[in-house]
Protein backbone atom coordinates (compact mmCIF):
# COMPACT_ATOMS: atom_id res chain seq x y z
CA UNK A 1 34.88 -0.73 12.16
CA UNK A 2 32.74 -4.02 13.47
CA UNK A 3 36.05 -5.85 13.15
CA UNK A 4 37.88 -3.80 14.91
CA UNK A 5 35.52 -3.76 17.99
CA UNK A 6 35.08 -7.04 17.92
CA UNK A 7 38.39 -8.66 18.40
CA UNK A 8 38.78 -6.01 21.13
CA UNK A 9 36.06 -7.26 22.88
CA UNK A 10 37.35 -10.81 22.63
CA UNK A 11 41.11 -9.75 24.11
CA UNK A 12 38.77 -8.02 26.32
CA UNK A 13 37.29 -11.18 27.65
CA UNK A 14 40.16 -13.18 27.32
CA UNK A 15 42.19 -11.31 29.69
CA UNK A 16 39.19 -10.78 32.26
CA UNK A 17 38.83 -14.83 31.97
CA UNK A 18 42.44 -15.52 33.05
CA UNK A 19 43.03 -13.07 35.98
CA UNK A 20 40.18 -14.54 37.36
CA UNK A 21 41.52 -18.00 36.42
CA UNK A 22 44.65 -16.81 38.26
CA UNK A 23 43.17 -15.32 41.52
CA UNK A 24 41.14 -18.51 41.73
CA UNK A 25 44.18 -20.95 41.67
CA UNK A 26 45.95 -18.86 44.02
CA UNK A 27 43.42 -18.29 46.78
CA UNK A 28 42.33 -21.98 46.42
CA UNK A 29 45.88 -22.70 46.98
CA UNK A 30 46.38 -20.87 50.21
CA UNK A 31 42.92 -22.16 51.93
CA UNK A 32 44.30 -25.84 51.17
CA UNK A 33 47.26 -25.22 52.94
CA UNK A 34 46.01 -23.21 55.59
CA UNK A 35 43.41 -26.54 55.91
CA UNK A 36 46.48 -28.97 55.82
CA UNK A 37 48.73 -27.10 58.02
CA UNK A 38 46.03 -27.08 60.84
CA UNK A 39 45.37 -30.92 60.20
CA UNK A 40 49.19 -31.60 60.57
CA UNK A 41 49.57 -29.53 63.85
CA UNK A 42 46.59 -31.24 65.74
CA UNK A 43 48.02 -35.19 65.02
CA UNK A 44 51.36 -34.07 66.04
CA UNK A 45 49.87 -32.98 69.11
CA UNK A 46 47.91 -36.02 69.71
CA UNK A 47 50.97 -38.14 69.24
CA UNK A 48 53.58 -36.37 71.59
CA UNK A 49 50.73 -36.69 74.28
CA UNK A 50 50.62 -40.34 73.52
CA UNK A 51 54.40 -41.15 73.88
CA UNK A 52 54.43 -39.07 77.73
CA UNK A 53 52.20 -41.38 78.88
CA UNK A 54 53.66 -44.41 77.59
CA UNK A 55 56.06 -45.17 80.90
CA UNK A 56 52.88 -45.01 82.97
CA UNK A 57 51.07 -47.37 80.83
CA UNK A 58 51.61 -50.09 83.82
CA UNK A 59 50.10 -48.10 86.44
CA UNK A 60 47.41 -46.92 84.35
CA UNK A 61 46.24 -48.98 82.68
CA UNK A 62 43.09 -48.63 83.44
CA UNK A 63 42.97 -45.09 82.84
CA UNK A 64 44.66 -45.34 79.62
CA UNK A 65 42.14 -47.46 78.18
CA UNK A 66 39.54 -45.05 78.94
CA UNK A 67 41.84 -42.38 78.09
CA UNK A 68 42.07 -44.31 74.69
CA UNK A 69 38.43 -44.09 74.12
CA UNK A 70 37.76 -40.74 75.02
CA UNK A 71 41.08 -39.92 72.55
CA UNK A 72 39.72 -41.49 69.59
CA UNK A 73 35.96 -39.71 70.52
CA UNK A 74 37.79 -36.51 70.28
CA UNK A 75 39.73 -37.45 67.28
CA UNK A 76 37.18 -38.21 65.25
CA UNK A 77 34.89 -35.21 66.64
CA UNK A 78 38.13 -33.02 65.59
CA UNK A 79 37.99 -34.26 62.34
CA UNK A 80 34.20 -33.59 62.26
CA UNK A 81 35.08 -30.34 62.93
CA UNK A 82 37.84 -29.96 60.59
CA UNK A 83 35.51 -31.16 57.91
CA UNK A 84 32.91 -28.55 58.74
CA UNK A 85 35.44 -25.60 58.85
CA UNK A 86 36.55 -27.01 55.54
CA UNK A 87 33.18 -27.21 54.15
CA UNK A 88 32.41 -23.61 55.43
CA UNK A 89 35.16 -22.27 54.23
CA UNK A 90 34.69 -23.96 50.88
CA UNK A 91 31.03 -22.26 51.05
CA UNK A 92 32.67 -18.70 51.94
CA UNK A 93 35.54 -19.24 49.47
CA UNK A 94 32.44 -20.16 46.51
CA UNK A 95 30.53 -16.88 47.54
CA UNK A 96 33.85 -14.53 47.87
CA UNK A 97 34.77 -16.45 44.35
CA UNK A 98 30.86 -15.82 42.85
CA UNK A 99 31.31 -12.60 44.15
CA UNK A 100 34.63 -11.39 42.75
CA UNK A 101 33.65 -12.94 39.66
CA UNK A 102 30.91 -10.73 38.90
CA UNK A 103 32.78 -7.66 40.00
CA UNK A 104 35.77 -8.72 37.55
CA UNK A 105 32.20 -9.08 34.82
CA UNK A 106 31.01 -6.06 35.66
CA UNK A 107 33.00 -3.83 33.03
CA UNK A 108 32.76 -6.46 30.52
CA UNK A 109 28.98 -6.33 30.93
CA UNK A 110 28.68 -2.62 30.78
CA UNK A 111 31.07 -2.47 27.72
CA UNK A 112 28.99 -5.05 26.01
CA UNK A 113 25.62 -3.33 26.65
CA UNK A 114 27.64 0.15 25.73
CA UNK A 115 28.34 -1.41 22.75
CA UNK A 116 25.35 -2.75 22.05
CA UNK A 117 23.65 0.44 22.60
CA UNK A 118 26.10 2.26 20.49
CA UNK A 119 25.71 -0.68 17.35
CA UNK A 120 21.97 0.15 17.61
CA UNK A 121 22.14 3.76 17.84
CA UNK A 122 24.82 3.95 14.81
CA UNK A 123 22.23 1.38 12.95
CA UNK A 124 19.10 3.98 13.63
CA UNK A 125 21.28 6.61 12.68
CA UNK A 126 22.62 4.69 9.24
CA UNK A 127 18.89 3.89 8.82
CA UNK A 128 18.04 7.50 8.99
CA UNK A 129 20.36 9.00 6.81
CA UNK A 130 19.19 6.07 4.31
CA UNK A 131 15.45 7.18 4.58
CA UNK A 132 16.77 11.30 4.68
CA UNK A 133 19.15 10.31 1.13
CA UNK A 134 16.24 8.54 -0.51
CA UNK A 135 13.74 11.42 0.34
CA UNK A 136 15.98 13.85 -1.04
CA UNK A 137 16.53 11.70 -4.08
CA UNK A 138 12.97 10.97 -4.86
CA UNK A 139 12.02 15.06 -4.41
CA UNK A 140 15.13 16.09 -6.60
CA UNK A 141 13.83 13.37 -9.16
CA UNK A 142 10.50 15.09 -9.11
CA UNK A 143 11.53 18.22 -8.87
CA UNK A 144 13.59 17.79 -11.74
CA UNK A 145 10.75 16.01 -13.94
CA UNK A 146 8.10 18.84 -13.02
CA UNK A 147 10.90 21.16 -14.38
CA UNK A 148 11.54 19.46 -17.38
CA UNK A 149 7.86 18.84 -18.23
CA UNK A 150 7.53 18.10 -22.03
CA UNK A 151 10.66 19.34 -23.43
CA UNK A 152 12.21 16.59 -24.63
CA UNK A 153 8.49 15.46 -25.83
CA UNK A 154 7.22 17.80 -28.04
CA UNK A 155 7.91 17.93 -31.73
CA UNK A 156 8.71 14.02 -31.26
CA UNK A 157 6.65 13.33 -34.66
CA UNK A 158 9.59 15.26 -37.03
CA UNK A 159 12.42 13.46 -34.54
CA UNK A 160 11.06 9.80 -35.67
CA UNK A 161 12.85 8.79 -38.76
CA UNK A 162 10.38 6.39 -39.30
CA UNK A 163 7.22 8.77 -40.36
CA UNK A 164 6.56 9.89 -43.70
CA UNK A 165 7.72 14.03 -44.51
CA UNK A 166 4.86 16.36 -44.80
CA UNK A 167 3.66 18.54 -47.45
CA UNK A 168 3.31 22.25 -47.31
CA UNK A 169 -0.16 23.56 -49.02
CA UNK A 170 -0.23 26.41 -47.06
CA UNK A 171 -0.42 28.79 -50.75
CA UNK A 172 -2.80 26.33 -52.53
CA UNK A 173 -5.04 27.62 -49.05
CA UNK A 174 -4.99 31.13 -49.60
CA UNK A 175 -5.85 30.66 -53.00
CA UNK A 176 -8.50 28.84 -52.52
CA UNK A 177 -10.05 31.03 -49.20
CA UNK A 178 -9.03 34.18 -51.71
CA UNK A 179 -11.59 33.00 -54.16
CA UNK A 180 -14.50 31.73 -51.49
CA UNK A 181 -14.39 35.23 -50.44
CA UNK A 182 -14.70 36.27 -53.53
CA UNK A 183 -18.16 34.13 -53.72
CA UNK A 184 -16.25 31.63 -55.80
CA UNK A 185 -17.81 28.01 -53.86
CA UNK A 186 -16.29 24.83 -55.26
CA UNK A 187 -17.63 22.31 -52.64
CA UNK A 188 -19.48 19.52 -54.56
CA UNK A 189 -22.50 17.99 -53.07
CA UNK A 190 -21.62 14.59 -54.23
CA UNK A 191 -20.18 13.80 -50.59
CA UNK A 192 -21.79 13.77 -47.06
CA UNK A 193 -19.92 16.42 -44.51
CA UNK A 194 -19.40 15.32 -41.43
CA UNK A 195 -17.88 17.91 -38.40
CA UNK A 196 -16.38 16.07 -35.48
CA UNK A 197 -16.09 18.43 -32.29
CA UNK A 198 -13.29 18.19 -29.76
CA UNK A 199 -13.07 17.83 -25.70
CA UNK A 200 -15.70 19.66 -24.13
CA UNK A 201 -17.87 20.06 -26.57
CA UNK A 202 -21.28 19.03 -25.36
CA UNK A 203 -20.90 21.60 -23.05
CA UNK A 204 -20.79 24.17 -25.88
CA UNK A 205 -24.06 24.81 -27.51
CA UNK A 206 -22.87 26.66 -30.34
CA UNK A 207 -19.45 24.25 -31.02
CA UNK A 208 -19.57 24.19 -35.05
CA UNK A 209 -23.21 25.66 -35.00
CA UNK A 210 -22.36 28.56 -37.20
CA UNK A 211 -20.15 26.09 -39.75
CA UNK A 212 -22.98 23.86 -40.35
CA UNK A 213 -25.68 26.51 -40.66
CA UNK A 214 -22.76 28.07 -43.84
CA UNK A 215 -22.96 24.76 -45.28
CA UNK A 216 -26.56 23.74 -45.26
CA UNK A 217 -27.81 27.38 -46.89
CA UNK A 218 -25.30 26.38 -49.80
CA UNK A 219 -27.34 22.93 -50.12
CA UNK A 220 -24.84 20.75 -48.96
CA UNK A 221 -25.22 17.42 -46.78
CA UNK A 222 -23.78 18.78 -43.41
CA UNK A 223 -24.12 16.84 -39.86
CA UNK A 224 -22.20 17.37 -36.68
CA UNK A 225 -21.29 14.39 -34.95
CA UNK A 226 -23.25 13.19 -31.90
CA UNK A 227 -20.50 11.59 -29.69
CA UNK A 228 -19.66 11.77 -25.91
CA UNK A 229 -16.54 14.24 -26.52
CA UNK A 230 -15.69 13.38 -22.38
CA UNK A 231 -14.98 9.45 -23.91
CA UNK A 232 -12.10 8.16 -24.80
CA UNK A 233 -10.09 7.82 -28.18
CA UNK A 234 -11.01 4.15 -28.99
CA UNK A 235 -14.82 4.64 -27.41
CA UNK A 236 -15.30 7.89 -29.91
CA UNK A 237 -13.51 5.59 -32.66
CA UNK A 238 -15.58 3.03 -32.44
CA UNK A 239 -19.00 5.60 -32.27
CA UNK A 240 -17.86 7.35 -35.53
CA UNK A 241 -17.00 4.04 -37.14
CA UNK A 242 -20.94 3.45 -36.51
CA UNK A 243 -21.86 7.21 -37.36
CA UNK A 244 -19.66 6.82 -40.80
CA UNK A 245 -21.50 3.79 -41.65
CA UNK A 246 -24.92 5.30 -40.91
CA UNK A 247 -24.30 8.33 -43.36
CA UNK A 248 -23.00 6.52 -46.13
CA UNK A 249 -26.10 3.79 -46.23
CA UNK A 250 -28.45 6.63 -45.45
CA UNK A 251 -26.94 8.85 -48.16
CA UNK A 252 -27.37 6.57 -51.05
CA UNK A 253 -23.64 5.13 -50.86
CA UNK A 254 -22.01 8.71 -50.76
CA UNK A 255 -18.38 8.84 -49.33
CA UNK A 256 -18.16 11.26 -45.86
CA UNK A 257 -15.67 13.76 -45.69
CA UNK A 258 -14.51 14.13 -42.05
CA UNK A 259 -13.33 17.66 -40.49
CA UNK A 260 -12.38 17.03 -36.60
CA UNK A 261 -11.24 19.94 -34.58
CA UNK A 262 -8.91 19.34 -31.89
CA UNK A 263 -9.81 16.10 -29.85
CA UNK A 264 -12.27 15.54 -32.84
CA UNK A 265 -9.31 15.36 -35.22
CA UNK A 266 -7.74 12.62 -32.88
CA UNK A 267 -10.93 10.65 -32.35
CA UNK A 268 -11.43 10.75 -37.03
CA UNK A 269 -7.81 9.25 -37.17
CA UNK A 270 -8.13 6.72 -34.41
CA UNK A 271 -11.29 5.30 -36.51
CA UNK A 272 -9.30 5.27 -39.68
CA UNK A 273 -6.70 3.84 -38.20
CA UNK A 274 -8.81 0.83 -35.93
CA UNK A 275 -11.17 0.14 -38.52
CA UNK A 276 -9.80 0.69 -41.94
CA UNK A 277 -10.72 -2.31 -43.59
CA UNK A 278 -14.56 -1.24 -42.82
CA UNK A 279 -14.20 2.55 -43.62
CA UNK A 280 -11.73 2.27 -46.31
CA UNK A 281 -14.13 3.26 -49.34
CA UNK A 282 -16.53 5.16 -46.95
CA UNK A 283 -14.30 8.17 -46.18
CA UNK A 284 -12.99 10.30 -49.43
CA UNK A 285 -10.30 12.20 -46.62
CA UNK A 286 -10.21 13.80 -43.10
CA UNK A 287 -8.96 17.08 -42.08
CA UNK A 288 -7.54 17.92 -38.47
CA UNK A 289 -8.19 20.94 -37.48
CA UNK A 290 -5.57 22.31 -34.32
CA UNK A 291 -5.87 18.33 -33.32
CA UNK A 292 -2.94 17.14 -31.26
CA UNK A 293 -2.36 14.40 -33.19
CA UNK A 294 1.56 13.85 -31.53
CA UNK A 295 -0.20 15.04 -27.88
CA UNK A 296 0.15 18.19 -26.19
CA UNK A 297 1.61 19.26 -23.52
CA UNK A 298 -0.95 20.77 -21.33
CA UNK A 299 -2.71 16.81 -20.96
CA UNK A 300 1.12 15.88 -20.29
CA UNK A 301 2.01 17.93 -17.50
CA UNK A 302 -1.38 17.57 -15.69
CA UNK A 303 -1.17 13.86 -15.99
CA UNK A 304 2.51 13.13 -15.46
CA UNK A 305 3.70 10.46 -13.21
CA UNK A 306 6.69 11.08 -10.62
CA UNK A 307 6.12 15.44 -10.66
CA UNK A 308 5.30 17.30 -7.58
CA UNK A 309 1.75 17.11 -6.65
CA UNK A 310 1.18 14.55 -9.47
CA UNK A 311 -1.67 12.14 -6.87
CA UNK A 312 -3.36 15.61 -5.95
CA UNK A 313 -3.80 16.80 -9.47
CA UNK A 314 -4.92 13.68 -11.02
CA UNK A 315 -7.36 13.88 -7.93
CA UNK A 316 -8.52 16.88 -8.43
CA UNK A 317 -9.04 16.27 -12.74
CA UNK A 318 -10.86 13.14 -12.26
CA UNK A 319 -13.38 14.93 -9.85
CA UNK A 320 -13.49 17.78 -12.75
CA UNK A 321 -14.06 15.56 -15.46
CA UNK A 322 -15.25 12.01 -14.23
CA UNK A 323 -17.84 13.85 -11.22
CA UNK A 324 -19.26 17.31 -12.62
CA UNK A 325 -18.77 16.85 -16.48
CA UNK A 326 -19.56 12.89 -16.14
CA UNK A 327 -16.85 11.73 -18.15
CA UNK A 328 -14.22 9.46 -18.35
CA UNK A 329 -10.42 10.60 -17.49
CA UNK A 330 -9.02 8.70 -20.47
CA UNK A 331 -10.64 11.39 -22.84
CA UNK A 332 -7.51 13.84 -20.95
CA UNK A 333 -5.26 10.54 -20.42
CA UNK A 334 -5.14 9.99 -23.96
CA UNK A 335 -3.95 13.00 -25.36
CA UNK A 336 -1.00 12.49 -23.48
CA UNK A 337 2.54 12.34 -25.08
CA UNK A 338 3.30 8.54 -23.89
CA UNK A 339 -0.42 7.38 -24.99
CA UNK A 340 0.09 9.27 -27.96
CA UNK A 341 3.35 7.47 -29.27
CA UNK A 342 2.06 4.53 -28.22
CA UNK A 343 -1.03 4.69 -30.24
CA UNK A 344 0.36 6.09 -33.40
CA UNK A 345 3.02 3.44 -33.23
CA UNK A 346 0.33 1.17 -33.04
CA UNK A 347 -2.04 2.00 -35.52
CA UNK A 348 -0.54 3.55 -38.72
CA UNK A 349 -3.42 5.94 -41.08
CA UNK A 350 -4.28 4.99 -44.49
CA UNK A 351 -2.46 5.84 -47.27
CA UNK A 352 -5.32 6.07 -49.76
CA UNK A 353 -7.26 8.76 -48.12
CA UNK A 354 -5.62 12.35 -48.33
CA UNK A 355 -5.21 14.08 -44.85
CA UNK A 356 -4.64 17.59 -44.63
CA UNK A 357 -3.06 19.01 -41.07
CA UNK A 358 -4.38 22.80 -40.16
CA UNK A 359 -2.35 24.23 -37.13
CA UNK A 360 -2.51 28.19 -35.96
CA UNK A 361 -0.20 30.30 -33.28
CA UNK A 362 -2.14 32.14 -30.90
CA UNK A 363 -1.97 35.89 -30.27
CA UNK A 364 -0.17 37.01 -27.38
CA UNK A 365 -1.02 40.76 -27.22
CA UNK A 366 -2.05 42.46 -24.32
CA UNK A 367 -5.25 43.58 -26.41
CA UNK A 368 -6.19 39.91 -26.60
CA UNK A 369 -7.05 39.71 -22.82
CA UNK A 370 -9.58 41.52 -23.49
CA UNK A 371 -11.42 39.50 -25.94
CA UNK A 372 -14.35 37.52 -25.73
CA UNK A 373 -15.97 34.47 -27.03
CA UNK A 374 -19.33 33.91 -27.63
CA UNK A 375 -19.97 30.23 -26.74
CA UNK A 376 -23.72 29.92 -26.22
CA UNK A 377 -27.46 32.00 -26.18
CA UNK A 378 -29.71 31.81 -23.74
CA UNK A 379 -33.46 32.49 -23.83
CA UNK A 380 -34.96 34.60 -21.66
CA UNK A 381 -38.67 36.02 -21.47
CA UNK A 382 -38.84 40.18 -21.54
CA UNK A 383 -41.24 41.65 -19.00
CA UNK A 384 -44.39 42.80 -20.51
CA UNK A 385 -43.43 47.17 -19.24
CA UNK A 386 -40.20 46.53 -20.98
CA UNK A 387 -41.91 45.58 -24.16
CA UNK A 388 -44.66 47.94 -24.31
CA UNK A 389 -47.22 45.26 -25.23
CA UNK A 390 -49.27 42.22 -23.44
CA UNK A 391 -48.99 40.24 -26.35
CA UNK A 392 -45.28 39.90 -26.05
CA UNK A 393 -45.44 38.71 -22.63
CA UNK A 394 -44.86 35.53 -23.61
CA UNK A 395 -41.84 36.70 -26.43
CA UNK A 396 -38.20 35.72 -25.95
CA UNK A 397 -35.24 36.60 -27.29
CA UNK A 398 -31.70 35.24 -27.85
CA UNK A 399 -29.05 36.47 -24.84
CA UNK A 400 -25.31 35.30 -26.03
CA UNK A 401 -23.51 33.82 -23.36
CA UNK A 402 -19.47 35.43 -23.46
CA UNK A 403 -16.68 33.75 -21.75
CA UNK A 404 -13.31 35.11 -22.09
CA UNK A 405 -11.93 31.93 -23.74
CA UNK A 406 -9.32 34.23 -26.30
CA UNK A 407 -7.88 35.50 -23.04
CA UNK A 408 -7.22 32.17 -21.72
CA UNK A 409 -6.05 30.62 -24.91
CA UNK A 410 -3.30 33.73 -24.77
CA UNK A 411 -2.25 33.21 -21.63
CA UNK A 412 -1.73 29.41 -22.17
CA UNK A 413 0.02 30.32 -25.61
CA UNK A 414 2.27 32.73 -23.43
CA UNK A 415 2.80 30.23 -21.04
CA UNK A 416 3.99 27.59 -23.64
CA UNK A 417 5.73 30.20 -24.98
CA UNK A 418 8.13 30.72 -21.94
CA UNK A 419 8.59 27.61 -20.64
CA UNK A 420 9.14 25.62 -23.90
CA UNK A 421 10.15 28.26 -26.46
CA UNK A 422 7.19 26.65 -28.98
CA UNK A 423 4.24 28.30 -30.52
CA UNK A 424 0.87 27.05 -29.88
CA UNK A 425 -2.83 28.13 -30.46
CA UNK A 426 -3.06 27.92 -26.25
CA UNK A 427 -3.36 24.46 -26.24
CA UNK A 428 -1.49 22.48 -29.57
CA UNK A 429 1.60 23.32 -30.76
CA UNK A 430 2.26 23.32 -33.57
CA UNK A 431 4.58 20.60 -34.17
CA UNK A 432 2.40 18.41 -32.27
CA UNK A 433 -0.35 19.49 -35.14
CA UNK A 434 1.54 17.98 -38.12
CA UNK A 435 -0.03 14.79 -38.86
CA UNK A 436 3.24 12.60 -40.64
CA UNK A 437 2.38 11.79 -44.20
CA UNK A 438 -0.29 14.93 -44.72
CA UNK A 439 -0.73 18.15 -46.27
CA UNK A 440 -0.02 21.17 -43.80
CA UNK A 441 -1.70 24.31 -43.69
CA UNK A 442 0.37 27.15 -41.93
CA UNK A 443 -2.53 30.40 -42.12
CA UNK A 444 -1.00 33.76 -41.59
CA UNK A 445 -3.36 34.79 -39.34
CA UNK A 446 -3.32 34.46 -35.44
CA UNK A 447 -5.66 32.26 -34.10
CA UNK A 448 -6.32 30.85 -31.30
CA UNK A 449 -7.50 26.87 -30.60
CA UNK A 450 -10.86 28.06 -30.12
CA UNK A 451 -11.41 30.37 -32.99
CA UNK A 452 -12.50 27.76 -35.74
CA UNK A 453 -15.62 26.98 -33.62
CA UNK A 454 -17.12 29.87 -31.92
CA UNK A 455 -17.81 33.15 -33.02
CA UNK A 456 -16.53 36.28 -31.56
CA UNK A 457 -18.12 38.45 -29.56
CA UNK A 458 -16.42 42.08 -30.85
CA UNK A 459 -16.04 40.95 -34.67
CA UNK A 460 -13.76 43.15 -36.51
CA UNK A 461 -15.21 44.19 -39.68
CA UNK A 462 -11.40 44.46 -41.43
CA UNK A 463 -10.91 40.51 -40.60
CA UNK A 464 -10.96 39.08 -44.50
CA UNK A 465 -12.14 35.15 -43.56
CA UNK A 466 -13.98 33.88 -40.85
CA UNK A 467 -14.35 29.78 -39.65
CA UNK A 468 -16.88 29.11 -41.91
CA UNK A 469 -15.04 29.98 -45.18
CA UNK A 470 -11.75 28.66 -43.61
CA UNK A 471 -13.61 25.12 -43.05
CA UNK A 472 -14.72 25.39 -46.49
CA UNK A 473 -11.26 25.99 -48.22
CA UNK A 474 -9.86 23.15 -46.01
CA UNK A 475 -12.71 20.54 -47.41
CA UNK A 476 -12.37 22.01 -50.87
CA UNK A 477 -8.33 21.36 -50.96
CA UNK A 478 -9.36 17.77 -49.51
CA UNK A 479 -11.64 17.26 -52.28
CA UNK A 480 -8.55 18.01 -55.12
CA UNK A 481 -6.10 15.82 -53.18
CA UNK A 482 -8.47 13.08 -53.78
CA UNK A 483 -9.09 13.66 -57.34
């Protein structure tokens, strides 16, 4: 289309440029021989004057030689004048010419700067629909990537030909929980048990309390790990590394057994993995409890890049974790699906030291809603005329603290459900759970991710096992696989 309008506008110009070409030539050529015409009529004049006079040249002479004088005066003041009228009319001619010229322009000049304003305005407008196509590109590509989320993510542990088949010991499990129940305890106190707690967990007061209180009254070595659970994977790796070494020095050389749940679980593998040549006859195995060892993907679809909202959500998580809880957002970052394969990719566990993988589906009920989790106790003085007595004034007494953490767990289970078709514990699914190369436990039950570490609030007398026995079973089918 520029082609086109430009060779128009050059025959355009070319025809303006010879019409006036051609009016030029022919006015110029009718002044010049108006000009010429008048020259030629005064001389002939002059001369037929001169030959009259001739036969009285005798008798005048006298007057003709003035007459002579005062002829060639005039003659050359005529010619003056001729000159001047020529000059003026050359001046009027110049300004008619100027003036014609520019009125011939004119509609060349107005098509040009029509043209020009049209080239612009079609430019804006090309430049607009540009900037409208690549908005509506770059919001379909986000739309599109919020809707997908992590489908084509999770499970991507089983999908890698490359990692080693699991193992099911899911019967070897009930067997042995069947016979702790029956008050049959097998755990030997030749090793040093260490409990690794997950995200969060410094802001849970009773996260593993109840476990470690189980083991200590049967005389066992029990220790919860003191880590920043708000760090990230290689920080906590590189803490337990140190905690590891402590325990087995302190213990008299005994080897740790390691039970992490959830983040904890990630955080025991990453300092296998990292630092295996220094923990390699420290650790006798490691159990990962409802860890998201693959990722999961409520970290995934927080964190993603290119979703809707994905600037304001990462916002508003580092203000959550990195400004009230004082963390760090790699803790979240890194149990992402992307940091996940790269990692594991990375840094490949030990095959000497058994693994076992435990991984539950939460309940989905309605009735679940309604359950609550006791997470902490709080200790509060009773008024003296509430107690009866001065001298318990100064008494206090345990208050639990109840969140509704089973309800929330469901309704993330639910919501994993839906969108992704894949069973969870509310957080993990279970997929994600399966540590490549381990033993996996599948329990019958329904629980939920935070069932192994806090105690419920309405206990049901029928339930046959509680944390503490299953953490126990787990330990004592780690302690076979490494006989």
């Amino acid at each position: 289309m520029d082609d086109i309008f430009s060779r128009m506008l050059a025959l355009t110009s070319s025809i303006a440029n010879r019409l006036i070409q051609f009016i030029e030539d022919l006015f110029f050529r009718d002044v010049s021989g108006f000009l010429q015409d008048s020259e030629i009529s005064s001389r002939g004049q002059y001369l037929r004057s001169g030959t009259s006079n001739n036969h009285n040249v005798s008798s005048y002479s006298n007057i003709a030689s003035c007459d002579l004088h005062e002829s060639d005066v005039r003659e050359c003041n005529d010619q003056s004048f001729i000159n001047l009228g020529f000059e003026s009319v050359n001046r009027s001619y110049c300004k008619s010419v100027g003036f014609i010229v520019r009125g011939l322009m004119l509609p060349k000049y107005c098509f040009e700067s029509a043209w020009g304003l049209a080239l612009a305005s079609w430019r804006c407008f090309c430049y607009r629909i540009r900037r409208m196509k690549l908005c509506v590109q770059s919001t379909a590509s986000r739309v599109l990537k919020t809707l997908h989320g992590s489908s084509g993510d999770i499970g991507w542990l089983q999908c890698d030909p490359r990692m080693p088949p699991v193992k099911d010991g899911s019967s070897r499990f009930r067997e042995l929980l069947q016979s702790i129940r029956n008050g049959l305890h097998k755990l030997p106190d030749s090793f040093v048990y260490l409990l690794i707690p997950g995200l969060f967990s410094n802001h849970g007061p009773l996260y593993f309390v109840s476990t470690k209180r189980f083991f200590s009254k049967m005389g066992l070595a029990c220790h919860i790990a003191k880590i920043h659970s708000e760090a990230s994977v290689e920080q906590n790796a590189w803490e337990l590394k140190e905690y590891i070494e402590e325990l087995y020095w302190g213990s008299g050389k005994r080897r740790v057994m390691l039970l992490g749940h959830s983040k904890g679980g990630v955080d025991a593998a990453a300092a296998l993995s990292i630092y295996l040549n220094e923990l390699r006859d420290k650790v006798a195995g490691l159990a990962l409890v409802q860890s998201p060892y693959g990722g999961t993907p409520i970290a995934s679809d927080i964190l993603r890049q290119g979703q809707l909202a994905d600037v304001e959500t990462r916002r508003i998580m580092e203000f959550i974790i990195c400004k009230l809880i004082k963390g760090d957002i790699r803790a979240l970052e890194d149990l992402t699906y992307d940091k996940r394969k790269e990692f594991v990719r990375n840094h490949k566990l030990p095959d000497n030291i058994p693994i076992i993988s435990f991984h539950s589906e939460a309940s989905v009920a309605p009735a679940v809603i309604s359950t609550m989790s006791h997470i902490a106790h709080a200790e509060l003085p009773w008024l003296p005329h509430m107690i009866g007595s001065t001298d318990d004034a100064i008494a206090r007494k345990n208050v639990p603290v109840i969140v509704p953490v089973s309800a929330a767990m469901a309704v993330c289970a639910l919501h994993l459900q839906l969108r992704y078709g894949e069973k969870s514990d509310g957080l993990v699914t279970c997929r994600d759970a399966e540590v490549p190369g381990s033993v996996v436990v599948r329990p019958d039950r329904k629980l939920d991710h935070s069932w192994m570490v806090y105690s419920s609030w309405n206990k049901d007398p029928t339930h046959e096992h509680d944390a503490c026995e299953m953490c126990e079973a787990l330990l004592t089918m780690l302690v076979e696989l490494g006989t």
